[in-house]
C-alpha atoms as a PDB file:
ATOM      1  CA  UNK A   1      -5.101 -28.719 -27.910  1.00  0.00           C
ATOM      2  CA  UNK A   2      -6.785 -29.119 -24.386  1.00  0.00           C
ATOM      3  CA  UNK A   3      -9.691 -27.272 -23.135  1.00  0.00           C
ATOM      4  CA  UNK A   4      -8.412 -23.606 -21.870  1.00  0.00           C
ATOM      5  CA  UNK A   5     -11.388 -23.910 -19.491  1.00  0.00           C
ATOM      6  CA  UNK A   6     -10.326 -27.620 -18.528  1.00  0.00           C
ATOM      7  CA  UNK A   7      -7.743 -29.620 -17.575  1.00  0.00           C
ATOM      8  CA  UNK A   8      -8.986 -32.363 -19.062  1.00  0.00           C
ATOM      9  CA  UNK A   9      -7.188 -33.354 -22.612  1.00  0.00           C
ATOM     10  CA  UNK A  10      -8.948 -32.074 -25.841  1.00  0.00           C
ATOM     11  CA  UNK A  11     -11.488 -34.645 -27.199  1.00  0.00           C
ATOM     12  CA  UNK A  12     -12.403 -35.834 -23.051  1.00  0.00           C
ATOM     13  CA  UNK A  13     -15.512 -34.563 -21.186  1.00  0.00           C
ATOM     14  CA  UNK A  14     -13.914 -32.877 -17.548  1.00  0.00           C
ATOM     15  CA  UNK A  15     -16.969 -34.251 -16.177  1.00  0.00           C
ATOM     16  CA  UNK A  16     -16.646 -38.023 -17.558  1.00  0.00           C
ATOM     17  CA  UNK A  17     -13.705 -39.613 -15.763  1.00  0.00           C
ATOM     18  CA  UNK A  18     -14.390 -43.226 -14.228  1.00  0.00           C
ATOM     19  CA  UNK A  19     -12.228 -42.693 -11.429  1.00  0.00           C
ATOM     20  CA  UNK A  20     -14.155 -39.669 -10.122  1.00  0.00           C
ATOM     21  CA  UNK A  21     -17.448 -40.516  -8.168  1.00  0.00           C
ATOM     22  CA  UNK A  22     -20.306 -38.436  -9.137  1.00  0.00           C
ATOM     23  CA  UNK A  23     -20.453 -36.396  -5.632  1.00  0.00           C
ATOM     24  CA  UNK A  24     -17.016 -35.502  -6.688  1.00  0.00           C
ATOM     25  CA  UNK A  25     -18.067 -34.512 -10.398  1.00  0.00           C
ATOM     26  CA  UNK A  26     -20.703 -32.250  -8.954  1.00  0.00           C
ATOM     27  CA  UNK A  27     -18.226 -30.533  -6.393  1.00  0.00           C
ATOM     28  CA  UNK A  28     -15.249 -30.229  -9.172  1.00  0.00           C
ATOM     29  CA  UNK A  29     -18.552 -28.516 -11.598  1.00  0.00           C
ATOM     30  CA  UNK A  30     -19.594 -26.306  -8.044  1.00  0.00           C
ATOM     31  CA  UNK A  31     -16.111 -25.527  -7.947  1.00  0.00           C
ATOM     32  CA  UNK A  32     -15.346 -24.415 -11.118  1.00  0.00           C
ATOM     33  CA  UNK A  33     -18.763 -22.456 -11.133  1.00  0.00           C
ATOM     34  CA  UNK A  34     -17.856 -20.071  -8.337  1.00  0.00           C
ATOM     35  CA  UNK A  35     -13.774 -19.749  -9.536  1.00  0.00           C
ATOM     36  CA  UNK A  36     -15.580 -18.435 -12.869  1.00  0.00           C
ATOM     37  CA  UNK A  37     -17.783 -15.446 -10.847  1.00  0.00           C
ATOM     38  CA  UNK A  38     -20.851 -17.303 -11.565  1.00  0.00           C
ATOM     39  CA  UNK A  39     -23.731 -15.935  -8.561  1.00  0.00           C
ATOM     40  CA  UNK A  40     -26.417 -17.790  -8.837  1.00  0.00           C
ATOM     41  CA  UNK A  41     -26.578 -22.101  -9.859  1.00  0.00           C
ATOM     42  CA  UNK A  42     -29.887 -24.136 -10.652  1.00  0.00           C
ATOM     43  CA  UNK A  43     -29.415 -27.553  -9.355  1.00  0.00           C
ATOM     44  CA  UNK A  44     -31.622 -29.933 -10.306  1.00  0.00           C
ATOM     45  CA  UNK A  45     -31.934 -33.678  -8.868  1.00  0.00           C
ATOM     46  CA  UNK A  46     -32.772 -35.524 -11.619  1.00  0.00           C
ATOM     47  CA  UNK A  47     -33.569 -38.636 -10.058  1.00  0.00           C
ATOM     48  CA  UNK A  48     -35.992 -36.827  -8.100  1.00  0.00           C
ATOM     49  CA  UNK A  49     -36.801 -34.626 -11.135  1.00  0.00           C
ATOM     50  CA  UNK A  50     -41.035 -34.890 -11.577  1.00  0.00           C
ATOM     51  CA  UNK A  51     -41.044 -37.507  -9.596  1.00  0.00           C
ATOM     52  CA  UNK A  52     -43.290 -35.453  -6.343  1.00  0.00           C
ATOM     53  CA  UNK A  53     -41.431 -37.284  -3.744  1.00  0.00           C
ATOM     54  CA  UNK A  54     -39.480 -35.127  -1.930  1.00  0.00           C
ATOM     55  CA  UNK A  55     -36.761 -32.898  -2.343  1.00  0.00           C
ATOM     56  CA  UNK A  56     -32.599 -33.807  -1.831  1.00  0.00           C
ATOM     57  CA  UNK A  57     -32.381 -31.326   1.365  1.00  0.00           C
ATOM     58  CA  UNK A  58     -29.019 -32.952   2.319  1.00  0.00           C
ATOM     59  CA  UNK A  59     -27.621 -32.598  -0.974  1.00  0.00           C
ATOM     60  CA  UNK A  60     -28.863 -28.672  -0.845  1.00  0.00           C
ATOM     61  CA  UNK A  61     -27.369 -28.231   2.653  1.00  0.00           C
ATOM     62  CA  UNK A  62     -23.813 -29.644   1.951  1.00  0.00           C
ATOM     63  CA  UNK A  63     -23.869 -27.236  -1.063  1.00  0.00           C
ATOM     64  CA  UNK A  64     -25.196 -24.212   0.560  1.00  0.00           C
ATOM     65  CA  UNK A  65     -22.172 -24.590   3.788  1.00  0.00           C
ATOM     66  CA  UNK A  66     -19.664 -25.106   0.787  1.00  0.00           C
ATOM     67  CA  UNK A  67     -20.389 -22.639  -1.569  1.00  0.00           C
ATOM     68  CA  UNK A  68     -20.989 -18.766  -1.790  1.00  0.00           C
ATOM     69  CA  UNK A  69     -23.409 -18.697  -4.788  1.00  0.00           C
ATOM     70  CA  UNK A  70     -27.155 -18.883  -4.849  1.00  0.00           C
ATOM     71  CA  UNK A  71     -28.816 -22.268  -4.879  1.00  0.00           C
ATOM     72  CA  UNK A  72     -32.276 -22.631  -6.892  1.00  0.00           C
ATOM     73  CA  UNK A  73     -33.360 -26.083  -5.775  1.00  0.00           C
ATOM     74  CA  UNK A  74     -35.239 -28.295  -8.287  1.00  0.00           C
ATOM     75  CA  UNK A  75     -36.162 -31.514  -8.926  1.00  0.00           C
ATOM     76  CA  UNK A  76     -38.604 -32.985  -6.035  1.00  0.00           C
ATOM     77  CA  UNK A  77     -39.750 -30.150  -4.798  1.00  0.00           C
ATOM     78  CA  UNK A  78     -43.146 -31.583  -3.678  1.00  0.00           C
ATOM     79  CA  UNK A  79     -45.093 -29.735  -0.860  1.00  0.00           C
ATOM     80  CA  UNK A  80     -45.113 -26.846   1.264  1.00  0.00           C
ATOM     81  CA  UNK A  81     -42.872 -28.947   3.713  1.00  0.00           C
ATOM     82  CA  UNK A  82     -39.942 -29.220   1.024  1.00  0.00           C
ATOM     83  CA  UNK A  83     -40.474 -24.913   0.377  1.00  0.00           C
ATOM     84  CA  UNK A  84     -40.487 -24.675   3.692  1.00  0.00           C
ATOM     85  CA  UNK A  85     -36.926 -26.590   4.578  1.00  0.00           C
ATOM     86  CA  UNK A  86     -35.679 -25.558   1.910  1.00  0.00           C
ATOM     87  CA  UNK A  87     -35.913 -21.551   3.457  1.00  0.00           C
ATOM     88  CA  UNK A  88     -34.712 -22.904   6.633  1.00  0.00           C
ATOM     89  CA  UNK A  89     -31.617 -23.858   4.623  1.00  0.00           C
ATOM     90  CA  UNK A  90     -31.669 -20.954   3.423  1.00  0.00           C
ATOM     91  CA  UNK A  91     -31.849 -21.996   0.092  1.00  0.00           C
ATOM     92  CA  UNK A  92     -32.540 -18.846  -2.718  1.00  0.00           C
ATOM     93  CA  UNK A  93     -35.127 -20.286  -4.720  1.00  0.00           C
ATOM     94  CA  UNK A  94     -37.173 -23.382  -5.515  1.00  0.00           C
ATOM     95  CA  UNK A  95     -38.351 -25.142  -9.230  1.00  0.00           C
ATOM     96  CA  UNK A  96     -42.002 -25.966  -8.076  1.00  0.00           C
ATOM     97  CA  UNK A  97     -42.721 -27.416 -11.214  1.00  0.00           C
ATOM     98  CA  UNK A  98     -44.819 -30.543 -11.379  1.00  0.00           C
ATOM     99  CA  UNK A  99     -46.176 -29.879  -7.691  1.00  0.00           C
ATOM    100  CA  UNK A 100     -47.626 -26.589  -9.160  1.00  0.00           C
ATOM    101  CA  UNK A 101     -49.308 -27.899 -11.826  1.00  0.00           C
ATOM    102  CA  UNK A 102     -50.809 -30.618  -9.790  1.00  0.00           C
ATOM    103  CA  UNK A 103     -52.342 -28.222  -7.189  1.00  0.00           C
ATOM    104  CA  UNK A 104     -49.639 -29.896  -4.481  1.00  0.00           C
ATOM    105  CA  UNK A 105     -48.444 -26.348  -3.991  1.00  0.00           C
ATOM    106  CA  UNK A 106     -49.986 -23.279  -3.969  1.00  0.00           C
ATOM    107  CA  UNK A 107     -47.805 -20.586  -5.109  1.00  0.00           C
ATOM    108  CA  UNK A 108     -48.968 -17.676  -2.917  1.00  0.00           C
ATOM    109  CA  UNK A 109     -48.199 -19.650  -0.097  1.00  0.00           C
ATOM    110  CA  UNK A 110     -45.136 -21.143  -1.573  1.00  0.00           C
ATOM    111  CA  UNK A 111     -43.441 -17.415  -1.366  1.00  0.00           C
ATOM    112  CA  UNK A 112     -44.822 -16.096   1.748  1.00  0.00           C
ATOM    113  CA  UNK A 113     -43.328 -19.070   3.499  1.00  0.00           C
ATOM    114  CA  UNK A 114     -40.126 -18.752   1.733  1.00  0.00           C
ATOM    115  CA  UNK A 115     -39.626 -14.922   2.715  1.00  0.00           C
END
């Protein structure tokens, strides 16, 4: 019996289909997301994950103009330049991780320049 929350066949991952770039895996997940209710989505980069160089702003634009539901960026979120474009974008929220725990960004600063 197939996944009721799927159309892919019982037994086959919806988001595992060698025909389907990943761009398109990550819209058809977005998608699905927002047809469910869901408000608010974490979205990590996770080639940029810990990596302190930089976060995937165009990735985190194209998803904010498509979608209705919160975006928490993470993954690359290095400095006070990345918090910053990311609140241009108007972006909800930002995983500071790594970059906090290195000193790159100071968190008191990080939220008064996202407000």
């Amino acid at each position: 019996m197939a996944d009721p929350h799927t159309s892919a066949p019982e037994g086959q991952d919806p988001w595992e289909d060698e025909d389907t770039d990943r761009d398109l895996k990550e819209f058809a997940f977005f998608s699905q997301m927002e047809q469910l209710g869901v408000k608010t989505v974490i979205c990590t980069d996770i080639s940029r994950d810990g990596a302190m160089r930089g976060t995937n702003r165009e990735m985190y634009a194209e998803l904010q103009k498509k979608y209705a539901m919160d975006i928490i960026a993470s993954g690359g979120v290095s400095s006070m330049e990345d918090v910053e474009k990311l609140a241009r974008l108007q972006i909800h929220g930002a995983i500071v991780g790594k970059a906090y725990y290195t000193g790159a960004i100071d968190l008191a600063q990080a939220i008064e320049v996202a407000k």
